[in-house]
Protein backbone atom coordinates (compact mmCIF):
# COMPACT_ATOMS: atom_id res chain seq x y z
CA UNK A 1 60.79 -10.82 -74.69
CA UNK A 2 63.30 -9.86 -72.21
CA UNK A 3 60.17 -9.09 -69.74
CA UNK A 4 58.83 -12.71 -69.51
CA UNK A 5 60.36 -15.36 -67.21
CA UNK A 6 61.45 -18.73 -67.91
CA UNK A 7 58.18 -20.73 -67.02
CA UNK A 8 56.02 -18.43 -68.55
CA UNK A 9 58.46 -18.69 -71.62
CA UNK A 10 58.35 -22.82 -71.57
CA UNK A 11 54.32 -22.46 -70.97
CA UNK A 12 53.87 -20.35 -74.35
CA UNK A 13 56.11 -22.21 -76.23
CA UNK A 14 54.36 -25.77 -74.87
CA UNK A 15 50.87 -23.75 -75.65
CA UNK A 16 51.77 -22.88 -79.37
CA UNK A 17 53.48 -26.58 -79.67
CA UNK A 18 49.89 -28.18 -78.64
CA UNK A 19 48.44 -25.79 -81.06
CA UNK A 20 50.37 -26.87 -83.99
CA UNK A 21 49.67 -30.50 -83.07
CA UNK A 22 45.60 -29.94 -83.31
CA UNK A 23 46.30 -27.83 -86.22
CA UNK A 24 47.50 -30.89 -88.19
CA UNK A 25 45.76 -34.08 -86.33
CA UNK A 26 42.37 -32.04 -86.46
CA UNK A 27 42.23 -29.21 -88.98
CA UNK A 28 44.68 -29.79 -91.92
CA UNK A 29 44.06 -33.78 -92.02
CA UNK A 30 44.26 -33.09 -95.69
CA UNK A 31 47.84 -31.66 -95.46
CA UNK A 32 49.76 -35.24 -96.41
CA UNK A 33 52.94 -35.89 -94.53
CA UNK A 34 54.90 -36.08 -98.02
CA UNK A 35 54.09 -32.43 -98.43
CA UNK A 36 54.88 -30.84 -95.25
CA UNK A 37 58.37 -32.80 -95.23
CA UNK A 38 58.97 -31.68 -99.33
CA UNK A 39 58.36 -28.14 -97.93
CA UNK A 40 59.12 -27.38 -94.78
CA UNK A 41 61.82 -30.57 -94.17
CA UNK A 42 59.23 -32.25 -91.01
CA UNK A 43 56.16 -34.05 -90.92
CA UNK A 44 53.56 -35.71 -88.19
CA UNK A 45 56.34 -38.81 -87.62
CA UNK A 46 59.00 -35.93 -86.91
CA UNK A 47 57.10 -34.19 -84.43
CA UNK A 48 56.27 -37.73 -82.89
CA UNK A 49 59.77 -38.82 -82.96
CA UNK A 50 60.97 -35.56 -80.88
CA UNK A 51 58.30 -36.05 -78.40
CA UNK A 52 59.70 -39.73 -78.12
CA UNK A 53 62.84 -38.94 -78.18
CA UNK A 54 62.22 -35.90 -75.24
CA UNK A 55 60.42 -38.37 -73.31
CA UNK A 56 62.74 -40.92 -73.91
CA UNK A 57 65.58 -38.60 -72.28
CA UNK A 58 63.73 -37.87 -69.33
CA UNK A 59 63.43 -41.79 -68.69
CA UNK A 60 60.01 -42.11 -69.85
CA UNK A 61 59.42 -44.96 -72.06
CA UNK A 62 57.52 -44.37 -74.86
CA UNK A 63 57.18 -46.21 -78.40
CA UNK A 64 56.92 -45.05 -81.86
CA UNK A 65 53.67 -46.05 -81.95
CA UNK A 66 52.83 -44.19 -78.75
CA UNK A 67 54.26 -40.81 -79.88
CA UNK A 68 52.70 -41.40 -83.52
CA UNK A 69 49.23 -41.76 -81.57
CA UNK A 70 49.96 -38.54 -79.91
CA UNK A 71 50.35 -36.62 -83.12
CA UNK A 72 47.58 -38.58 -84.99
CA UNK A 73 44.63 -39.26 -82.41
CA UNK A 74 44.98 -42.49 -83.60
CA UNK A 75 46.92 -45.59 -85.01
CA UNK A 76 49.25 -44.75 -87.88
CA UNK A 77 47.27 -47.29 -89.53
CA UNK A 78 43.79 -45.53 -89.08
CA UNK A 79 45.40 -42.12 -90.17
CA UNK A 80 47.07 -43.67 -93.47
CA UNK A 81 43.38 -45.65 -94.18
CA UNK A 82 41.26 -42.56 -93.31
CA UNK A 83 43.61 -39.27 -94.47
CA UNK A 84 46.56 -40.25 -96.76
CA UNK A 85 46.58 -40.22 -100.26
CA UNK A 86 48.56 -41.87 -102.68
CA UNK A 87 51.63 -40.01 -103.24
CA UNK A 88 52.97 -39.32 -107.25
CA UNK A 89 56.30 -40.08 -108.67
CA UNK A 90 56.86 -36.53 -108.24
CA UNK A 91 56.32 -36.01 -104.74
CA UNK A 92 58.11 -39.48 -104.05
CA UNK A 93 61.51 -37.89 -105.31
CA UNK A 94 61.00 -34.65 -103.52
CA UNK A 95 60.23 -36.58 -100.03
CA UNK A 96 63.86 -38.92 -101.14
CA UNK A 97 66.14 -35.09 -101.06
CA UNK A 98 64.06 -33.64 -98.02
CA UNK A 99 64.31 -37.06 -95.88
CA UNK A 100 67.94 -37.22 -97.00
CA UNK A 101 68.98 -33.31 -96.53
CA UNK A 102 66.65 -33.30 -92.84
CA UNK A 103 66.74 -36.71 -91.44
CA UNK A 104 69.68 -38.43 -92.40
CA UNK A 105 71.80 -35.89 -91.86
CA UNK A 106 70.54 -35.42 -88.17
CA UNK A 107 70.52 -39.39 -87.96
């Protein structure tokens, strides 16, 4: 990767970024939030919440709700009525360790 400049470098990585977005708000809208934090320690709201918080850096104001739009295509409230599922006892105490080892900690 030596061979490919800066720009080009931010431009693949902003490409692959905006592909993993549509992946989850338009392909995997079955993939629940609990899941992909109990595995992989992020979710949707994470991926909003560094956008916000990138934006939020460069001066830009920008909501919750603004970033969650970005990452949903739509209020979290539409998402939760049309795509999420109830979550079981199971996957509730899972999310509690992941939030706590990947969130918390990071505060």
């Amino acid at each position: 990767m030596d061979d490919i400049d800066e720009r080009t470098q931010i431009e693949l990585e902003a490409a692959a970024f905006r592909t993993l977005r549509e992946h989850l708000m338009e392909k995997r809208t079955d993939v629940q939030n609990i899941d992909l934090m109990n595995l992989a320690g992020f979710c949707r709201n994470c991926l909003s919440r560094w956008y916000q918080e990138a934006a939020n850096a460069r001066d830009i104001d920008m909501t919750k709700d603004e970033a969650r739009q970005i990452f949903y295509g739509m209020t979290m409230d539409e998402w939760k009525a049309q795509h999420q599922t109830d979550a079981s006892p199971d996957q509730q105490d899972a999310f509690k360790k992941s939030f706590a080892e990947n969130v918390e900690k990071k505060g």
